[in-house]
PDB file of N, CA and C in Angstrom:
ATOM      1  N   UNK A   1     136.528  94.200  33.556  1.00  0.00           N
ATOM      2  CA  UNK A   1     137.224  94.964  34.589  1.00  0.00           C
ATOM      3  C   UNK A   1     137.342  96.419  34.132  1.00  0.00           C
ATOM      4  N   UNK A   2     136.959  97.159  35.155  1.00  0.00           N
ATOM      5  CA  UNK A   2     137.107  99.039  34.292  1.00  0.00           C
ATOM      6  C   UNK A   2     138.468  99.470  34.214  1.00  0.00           C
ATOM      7  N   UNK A   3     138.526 100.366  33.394  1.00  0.00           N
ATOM      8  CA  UNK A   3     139.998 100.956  33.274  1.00  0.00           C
ATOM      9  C   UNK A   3     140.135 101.884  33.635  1.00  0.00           C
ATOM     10  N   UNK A   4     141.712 101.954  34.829  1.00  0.00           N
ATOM     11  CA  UNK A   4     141.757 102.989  35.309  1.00  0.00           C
ATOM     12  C   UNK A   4     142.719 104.809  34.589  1.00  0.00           C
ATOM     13  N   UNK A   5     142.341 105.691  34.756  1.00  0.00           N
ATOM     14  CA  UNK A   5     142.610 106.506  33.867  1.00  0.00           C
ATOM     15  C   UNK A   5     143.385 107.806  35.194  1.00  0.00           C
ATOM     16  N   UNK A   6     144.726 107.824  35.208  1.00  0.00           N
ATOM     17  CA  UNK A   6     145.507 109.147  35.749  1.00  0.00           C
ATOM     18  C   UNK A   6     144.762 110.369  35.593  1.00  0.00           C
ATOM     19  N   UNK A   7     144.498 110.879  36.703  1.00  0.00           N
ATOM     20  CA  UNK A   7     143.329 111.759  36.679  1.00  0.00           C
ATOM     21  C   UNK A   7     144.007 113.639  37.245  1.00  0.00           C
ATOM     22  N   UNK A   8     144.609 112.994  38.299  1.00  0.00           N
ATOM     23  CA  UNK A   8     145.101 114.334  38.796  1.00  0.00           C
ATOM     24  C   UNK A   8     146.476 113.477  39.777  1.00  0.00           C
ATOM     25  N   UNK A   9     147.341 114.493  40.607  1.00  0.00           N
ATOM     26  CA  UNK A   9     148.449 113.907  41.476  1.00  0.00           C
ATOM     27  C   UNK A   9     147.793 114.369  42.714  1.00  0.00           C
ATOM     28  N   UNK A  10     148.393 114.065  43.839  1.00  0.00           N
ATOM     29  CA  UNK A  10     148.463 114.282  45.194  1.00  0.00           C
ATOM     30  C   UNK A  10     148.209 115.563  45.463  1.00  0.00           C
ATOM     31  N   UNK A  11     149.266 116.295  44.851  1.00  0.00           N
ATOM     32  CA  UNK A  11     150.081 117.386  45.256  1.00  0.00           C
ATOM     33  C   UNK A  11     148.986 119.136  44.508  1.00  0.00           C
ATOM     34  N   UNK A  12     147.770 117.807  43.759  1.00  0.00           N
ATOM     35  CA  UNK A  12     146.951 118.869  42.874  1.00  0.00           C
ATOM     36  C   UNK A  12     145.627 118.944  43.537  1.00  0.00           C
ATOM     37  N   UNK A  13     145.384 117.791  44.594  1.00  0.00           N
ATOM     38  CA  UNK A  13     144.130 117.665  45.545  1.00  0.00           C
ATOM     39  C   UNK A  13     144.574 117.661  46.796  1.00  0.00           C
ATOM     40  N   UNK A  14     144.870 118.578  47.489  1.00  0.00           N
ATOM     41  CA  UNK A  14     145.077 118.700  48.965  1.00  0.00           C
ATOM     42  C   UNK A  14     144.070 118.399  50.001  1.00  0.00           C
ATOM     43  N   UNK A  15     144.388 118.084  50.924  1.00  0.00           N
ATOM     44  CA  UNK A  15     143.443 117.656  51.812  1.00  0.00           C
ATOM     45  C   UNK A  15     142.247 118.499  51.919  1.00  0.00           C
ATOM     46  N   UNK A  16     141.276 118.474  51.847  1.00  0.00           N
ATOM     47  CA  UNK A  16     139.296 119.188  52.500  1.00  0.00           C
ATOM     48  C   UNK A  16     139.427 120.217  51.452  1.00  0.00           C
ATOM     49  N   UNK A  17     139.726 119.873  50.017  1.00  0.00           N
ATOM     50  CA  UNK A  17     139.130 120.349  48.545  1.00  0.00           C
ATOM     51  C   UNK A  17     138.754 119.417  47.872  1.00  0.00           C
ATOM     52  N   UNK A  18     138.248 119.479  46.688  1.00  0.00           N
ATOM     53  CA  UNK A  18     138.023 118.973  45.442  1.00  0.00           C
ATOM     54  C   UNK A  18     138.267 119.491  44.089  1.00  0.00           C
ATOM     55  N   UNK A  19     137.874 118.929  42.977  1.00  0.00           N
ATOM     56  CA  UNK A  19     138.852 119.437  41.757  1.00  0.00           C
ATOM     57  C   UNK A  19     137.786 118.493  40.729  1.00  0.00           C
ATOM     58  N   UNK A  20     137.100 119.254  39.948  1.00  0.00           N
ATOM     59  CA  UNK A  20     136.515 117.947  38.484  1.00  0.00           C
ATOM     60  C   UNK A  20     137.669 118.032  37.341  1.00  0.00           C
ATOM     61  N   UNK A  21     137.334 116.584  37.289  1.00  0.00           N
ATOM     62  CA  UNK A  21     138.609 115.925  36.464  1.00  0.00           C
ATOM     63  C   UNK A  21     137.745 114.987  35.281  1.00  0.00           C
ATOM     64  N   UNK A  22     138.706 114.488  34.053  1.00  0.00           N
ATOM     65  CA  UNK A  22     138.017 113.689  33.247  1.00  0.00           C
ATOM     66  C   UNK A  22     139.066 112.720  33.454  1.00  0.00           C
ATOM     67  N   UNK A  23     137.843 111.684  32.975  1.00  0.00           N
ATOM     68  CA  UNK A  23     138.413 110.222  33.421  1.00  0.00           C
ATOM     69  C   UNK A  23     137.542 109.302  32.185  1.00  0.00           C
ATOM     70  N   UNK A  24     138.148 108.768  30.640  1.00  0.00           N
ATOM     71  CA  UNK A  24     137.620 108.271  30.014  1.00  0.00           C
ATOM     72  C   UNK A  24     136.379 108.762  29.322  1.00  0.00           C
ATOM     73  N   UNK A  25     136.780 110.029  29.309  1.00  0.00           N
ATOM     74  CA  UNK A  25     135.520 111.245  28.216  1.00  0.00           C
ATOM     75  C   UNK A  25     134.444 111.592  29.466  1.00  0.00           C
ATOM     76  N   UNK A  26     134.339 111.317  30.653  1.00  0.00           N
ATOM     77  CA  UNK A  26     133.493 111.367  31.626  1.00  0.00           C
ATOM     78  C   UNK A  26     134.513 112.408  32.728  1.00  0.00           C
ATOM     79  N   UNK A  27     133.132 113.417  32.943  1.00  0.00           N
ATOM     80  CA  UNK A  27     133.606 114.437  34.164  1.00  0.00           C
ATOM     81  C   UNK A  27     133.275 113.914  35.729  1.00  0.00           C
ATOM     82  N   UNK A  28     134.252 113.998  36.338  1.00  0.00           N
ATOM     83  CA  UNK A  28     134.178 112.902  37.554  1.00  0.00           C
ATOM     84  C   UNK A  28     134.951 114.302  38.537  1.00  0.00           C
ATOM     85  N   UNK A  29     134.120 114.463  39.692  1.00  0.00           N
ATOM     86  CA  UNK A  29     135.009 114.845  40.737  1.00  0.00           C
ATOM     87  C   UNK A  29     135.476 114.458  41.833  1.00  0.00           C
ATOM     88  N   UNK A  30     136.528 114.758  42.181  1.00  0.00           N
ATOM     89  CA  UNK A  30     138.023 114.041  43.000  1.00  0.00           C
ATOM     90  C   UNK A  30     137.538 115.193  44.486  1.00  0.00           C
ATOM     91  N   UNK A  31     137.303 113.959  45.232  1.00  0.00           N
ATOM     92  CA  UNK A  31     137.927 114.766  46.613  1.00  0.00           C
ATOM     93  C   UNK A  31     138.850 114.217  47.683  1.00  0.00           C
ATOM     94  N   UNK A  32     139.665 114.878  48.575  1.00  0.00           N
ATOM     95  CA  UNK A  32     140.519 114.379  49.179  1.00  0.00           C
ATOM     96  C   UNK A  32     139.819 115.039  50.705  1.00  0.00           C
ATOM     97  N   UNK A  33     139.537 113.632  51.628  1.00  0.00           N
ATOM     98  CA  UNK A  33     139.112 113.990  52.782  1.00  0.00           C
ATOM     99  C   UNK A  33     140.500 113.309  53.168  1.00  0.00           C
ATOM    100  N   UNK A  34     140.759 114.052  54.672  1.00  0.00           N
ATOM    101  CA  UNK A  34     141.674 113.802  55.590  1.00  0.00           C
ATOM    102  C   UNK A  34     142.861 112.898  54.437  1.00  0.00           C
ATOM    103  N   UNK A  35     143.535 112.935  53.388  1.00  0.00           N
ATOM    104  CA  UNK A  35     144.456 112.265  52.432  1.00  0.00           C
ATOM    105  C   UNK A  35     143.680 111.045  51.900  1.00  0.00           C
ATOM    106  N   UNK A  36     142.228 110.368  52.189  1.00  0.00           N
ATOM    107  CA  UNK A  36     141.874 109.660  50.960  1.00  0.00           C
ATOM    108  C   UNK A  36     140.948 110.443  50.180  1.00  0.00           C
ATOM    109  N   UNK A  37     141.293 110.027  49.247  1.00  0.00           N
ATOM    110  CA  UNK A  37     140.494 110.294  47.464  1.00  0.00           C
ATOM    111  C   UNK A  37     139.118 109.690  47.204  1.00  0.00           C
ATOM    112  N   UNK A  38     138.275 110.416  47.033  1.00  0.00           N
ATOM    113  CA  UNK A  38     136.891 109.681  46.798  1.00  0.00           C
ATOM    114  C   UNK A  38     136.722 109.884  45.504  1.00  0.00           C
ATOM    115  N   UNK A  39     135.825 109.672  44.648  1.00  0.00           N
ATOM    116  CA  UNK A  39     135.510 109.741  43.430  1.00  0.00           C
ATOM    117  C   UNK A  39     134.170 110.243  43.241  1.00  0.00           C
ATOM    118  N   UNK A  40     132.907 111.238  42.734  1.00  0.00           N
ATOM    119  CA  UNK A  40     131.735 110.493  42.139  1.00  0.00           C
ATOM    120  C   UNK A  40     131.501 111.305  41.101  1.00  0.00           C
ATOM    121  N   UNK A  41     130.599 110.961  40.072  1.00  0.00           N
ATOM    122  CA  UNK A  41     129.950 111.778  39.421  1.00  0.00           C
ATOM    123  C   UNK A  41     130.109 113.106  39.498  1.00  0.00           C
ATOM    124  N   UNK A  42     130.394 113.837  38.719  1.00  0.00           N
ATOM    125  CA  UNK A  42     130.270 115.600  38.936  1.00  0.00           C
ATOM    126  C   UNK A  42     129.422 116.535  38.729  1.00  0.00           C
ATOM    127  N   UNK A  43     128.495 115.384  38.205  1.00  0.00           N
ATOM    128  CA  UNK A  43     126.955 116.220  38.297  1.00  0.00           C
ATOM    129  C   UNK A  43     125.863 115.909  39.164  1.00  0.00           C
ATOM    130  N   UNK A  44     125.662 117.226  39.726  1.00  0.00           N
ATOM    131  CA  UNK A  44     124.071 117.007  41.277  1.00  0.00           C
ATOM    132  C   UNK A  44     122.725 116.909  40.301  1.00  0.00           C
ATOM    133  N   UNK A  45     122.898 115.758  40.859  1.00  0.00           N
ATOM    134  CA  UNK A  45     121.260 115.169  40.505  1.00  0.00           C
ATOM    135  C   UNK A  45     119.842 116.154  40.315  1.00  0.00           C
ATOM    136  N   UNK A  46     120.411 117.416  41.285  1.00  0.00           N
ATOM    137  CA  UNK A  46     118.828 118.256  41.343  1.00  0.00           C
ATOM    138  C   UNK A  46     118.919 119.097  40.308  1.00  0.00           C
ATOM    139  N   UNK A  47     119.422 119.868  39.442  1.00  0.00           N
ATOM    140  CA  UNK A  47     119.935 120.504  38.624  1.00  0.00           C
ATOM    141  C   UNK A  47     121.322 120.625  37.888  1.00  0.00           C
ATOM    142  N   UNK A  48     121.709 119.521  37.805  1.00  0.00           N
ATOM    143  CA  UNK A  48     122.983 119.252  37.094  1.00  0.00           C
ATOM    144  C   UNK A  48     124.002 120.277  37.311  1.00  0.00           C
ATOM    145  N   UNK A  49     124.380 121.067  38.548  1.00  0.00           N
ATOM    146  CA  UNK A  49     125.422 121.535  39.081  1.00  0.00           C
ATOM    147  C   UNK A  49     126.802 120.750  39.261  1.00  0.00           C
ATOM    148  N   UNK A  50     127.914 121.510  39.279  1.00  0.00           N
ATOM    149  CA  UNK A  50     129.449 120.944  38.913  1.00  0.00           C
ATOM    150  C   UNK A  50     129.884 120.688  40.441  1.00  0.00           C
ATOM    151  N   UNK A  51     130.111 119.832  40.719  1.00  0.00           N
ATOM    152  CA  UNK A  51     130.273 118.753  42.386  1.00  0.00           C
ATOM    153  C   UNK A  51     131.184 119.289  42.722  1.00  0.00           C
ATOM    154  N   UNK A  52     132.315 118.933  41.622  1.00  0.00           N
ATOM    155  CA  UNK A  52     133.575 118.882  41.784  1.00  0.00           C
ATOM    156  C   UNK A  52     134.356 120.660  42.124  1.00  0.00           C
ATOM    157  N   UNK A  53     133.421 121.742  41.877  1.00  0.00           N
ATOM    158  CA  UNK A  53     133.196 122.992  42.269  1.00  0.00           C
ATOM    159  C   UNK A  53     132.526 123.101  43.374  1.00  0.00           C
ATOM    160  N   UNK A  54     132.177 122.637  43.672  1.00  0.00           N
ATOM    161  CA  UNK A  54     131.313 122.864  45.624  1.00  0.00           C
ATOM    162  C   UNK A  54     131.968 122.703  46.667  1.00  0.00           C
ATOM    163  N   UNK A  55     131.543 122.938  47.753  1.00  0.00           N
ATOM    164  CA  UNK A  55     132.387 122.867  49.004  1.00  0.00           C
ATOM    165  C   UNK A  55     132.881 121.864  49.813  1.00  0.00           C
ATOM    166  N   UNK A  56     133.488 121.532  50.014  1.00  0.00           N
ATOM    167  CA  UNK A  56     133.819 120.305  50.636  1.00  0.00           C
ATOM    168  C   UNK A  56     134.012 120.413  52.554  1.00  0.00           C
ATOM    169  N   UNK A  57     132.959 119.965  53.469  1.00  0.00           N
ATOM    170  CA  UNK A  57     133.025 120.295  54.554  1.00  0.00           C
ATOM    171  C   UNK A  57     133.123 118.632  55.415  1.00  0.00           C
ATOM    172  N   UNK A  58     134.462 118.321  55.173  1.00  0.00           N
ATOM    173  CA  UNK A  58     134.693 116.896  55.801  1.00  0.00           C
ATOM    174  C   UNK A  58     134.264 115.903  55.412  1.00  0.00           C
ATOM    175  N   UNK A  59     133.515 115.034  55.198  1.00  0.00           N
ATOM    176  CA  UNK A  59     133.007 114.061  53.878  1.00  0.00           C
ATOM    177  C   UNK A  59     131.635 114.698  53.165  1.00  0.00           C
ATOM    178  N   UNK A  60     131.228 115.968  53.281  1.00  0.00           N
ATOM    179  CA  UNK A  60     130.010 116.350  52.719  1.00  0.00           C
ATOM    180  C   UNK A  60     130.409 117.326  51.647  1.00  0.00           C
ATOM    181  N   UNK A  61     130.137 117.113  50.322  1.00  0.00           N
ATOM    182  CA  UNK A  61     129.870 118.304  49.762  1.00  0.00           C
ATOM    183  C   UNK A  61     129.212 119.293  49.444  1.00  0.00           C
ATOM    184  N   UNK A  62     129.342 120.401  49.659  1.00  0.00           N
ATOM    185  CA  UNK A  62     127.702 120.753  48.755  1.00  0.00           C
ATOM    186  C   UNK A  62     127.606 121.272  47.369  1.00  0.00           C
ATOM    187  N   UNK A  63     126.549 121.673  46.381  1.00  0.00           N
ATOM    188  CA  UNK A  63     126.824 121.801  45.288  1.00  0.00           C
ATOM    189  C   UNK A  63     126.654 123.454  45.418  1.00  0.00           C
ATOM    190  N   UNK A  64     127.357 123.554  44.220  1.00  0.00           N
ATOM    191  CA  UNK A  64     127.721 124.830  44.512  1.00  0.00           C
ATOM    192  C   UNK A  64     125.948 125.692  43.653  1.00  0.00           C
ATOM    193  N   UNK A  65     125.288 124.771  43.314  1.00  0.00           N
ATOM    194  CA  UNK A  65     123.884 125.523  42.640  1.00  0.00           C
ATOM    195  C   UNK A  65     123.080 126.347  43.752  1.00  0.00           C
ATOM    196  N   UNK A  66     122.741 124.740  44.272  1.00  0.00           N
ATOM    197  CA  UNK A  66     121.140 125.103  45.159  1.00  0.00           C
ATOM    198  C   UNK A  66     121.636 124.267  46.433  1.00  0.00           C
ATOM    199  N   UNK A  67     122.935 124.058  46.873  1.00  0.00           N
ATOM    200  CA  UNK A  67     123.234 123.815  47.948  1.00  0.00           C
ATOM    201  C   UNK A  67     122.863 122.004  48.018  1.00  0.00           C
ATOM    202  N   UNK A  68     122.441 121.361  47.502  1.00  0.00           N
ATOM    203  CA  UNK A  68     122.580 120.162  47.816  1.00  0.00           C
ATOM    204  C   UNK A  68     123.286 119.549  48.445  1.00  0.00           C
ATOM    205  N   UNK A  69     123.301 118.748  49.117  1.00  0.00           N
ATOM    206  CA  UNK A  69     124.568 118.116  50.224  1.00  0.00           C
ATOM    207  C   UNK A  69     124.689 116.562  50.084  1.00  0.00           C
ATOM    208  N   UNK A  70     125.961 115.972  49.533  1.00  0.00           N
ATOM    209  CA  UNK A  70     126.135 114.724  49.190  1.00  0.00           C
ATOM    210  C   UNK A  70     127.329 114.380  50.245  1.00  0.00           C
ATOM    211  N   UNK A  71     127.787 112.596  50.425  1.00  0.00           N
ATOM    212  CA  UNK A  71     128.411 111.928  51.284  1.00  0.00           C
ATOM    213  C   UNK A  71     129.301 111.711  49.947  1.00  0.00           C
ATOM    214  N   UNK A  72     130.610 111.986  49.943  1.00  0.00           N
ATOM    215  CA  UNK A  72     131.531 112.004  49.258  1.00  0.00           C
ATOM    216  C   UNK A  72     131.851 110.452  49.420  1.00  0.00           C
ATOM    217  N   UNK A  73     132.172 109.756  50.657  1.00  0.00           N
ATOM    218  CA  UNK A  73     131.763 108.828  50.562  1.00  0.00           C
ATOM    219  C   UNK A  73     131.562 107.370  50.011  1.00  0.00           C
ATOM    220  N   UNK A  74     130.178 107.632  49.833  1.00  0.00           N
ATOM    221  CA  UNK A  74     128.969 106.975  49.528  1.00  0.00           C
ATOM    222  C   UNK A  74     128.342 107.582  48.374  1.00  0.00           C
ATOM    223  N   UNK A  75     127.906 108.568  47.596  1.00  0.00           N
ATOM    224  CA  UNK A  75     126.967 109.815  46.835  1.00  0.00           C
ATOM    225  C   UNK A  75     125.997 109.719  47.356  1.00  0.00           C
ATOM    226  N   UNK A  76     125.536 108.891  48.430  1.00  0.00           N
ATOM    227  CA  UNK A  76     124.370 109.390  49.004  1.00  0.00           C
ATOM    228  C   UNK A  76     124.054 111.109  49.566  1.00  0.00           C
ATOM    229  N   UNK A  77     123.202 111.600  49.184  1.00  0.00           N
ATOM    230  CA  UNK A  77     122.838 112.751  49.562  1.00  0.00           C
ATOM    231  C   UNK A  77     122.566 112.300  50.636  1.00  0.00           C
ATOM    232  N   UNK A  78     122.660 113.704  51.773  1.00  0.00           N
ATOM    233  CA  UNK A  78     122.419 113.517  52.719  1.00  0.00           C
ATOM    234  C   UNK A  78     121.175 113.801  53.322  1.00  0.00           C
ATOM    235  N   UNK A  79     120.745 112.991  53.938  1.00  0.00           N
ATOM    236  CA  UNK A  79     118.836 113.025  54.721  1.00  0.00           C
ATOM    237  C   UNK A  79     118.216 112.170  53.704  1.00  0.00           C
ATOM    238  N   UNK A  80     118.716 111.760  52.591  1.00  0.00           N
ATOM    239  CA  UNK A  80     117.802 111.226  51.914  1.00  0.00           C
ATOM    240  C   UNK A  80     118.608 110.053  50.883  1.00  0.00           C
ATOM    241  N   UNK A  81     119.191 108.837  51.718  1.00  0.00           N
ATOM    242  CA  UNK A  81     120.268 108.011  51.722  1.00  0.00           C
ATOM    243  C   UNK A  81     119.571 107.293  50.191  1.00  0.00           C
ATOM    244  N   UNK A  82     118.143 107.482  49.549  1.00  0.00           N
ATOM    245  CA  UNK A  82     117.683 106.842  48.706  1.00  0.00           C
ATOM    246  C   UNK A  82     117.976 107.974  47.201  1.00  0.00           C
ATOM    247  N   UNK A  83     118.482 108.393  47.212  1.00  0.00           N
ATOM    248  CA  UNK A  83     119.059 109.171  46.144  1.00  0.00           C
ATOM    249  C   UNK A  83     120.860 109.542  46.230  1.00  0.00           C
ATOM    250  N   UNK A  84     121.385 108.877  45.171  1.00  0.00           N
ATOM    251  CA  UNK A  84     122.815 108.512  45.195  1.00  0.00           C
ATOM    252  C   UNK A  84     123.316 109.080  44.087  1.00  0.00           C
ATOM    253  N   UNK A  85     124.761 110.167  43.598  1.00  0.00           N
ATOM    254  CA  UNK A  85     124.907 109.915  42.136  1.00  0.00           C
ATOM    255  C   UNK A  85     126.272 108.743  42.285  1.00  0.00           C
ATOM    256  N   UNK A  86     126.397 108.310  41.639  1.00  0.00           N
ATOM    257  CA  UNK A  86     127.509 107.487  40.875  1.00  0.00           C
ATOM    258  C   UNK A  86     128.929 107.663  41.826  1.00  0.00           C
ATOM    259  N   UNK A  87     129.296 106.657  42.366  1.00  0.00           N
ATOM    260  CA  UNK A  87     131.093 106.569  43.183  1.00  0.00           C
ATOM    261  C   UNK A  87     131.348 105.917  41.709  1.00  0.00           C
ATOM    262  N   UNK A  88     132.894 106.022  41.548  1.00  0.00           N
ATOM    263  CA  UNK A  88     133.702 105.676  41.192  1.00  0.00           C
ATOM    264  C   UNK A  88     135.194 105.218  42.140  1.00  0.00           C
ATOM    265  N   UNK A  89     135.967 104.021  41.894  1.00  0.00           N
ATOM    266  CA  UNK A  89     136.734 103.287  42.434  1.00  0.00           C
ATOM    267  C   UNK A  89     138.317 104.826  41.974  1.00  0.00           C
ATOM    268  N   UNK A  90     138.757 104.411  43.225  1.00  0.00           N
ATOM    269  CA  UNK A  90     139.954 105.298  43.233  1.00  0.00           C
ATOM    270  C   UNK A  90     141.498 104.212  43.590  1.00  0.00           C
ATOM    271  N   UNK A  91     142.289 104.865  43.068  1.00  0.00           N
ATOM    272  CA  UNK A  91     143.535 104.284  43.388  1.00  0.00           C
ATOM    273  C   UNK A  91     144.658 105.257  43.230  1.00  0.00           C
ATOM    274  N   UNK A  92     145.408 105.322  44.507  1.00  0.00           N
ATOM    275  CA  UNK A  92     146.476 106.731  44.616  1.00  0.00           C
ATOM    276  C   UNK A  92     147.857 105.474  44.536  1.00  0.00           C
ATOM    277  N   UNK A  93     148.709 105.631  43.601  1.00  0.00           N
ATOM    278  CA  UNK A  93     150.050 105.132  43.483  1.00  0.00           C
ATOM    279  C   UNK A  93     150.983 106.226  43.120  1.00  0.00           C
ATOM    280  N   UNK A  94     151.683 106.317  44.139  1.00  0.00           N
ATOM    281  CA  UNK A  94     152.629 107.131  44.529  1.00  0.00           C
ATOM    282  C   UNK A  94     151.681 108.626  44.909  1.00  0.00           C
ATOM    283  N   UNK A  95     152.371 109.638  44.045  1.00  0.00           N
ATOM    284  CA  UNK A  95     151.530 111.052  43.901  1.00  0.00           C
ATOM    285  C   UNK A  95     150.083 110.459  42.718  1.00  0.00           C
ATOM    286  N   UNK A  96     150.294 109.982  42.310  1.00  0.00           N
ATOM    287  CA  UNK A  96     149.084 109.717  40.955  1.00  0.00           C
ATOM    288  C   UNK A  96     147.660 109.032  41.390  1.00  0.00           C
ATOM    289  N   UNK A  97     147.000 109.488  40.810  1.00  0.00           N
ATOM    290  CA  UNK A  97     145.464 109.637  41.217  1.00  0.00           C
ATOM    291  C   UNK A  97     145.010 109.186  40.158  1.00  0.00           C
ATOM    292  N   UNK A  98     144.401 107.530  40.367  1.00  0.00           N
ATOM    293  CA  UNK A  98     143.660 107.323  39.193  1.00  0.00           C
ATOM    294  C   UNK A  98     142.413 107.118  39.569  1.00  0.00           C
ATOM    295  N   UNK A  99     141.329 107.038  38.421  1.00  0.00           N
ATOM    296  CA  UNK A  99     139.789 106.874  38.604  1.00  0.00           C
ATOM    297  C   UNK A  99     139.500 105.509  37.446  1.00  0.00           C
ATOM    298  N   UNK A 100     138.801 104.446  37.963  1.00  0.00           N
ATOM    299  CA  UNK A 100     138.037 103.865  36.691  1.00  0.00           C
ATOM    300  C   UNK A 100     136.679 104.235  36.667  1.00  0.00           C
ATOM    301  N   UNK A 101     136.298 104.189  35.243  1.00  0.00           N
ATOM    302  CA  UNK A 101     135.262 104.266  34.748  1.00  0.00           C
ATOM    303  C   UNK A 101     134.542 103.246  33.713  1.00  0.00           C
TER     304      UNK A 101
END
């Protein structure tokens, strides 16, 4: 079973941002669409750009490199549902934001 690791609070991911966070020596970025928390990987697959620094436009992010566009989601990039990076499982208790890894 993975372990979950307090990552950030509520009150530190506001709704239609994101924030990279570590979670078990691993950089993971947190986004909050409409008040749920998604999780994935914080690095874009096309050039290892920081996720968790990109834009967040309703469940899409983009990376802040070369513009890549992922399903926060899902990590499916978008148009091309066969290239995914890494979700991670989320759990919000109370204000607290955890991630397993």
């Amino acid at each position: 079973m993975p372990e979950f690791f307090k990552v950030a609070t509520l009150s530190e991911l506001v709704a239609g941002t994101c924030k990279p966070v570590e979670a078990g020596g691993k950089v993971i970025a947190l986004f909050n669409v409409e008040g749920s928390v998604y999780a994935l990987d914080n690095t874009c697959l096309h050039r290892g750009g920081p996720l968790g620094q990109g834009t967040l436009n309703g469940d899409v992010v983009t990376c802040p490199l070369h513009m890549w566009e992922y399903n926060v989601r899902s990590g499916e990039k978008v148009n091309s549902p066969g290239v995914k990076v890494a979700t991670y499982p989320v759990q919000v208790e109370g204000d607290e934001i955890k991630v397993a890894v």
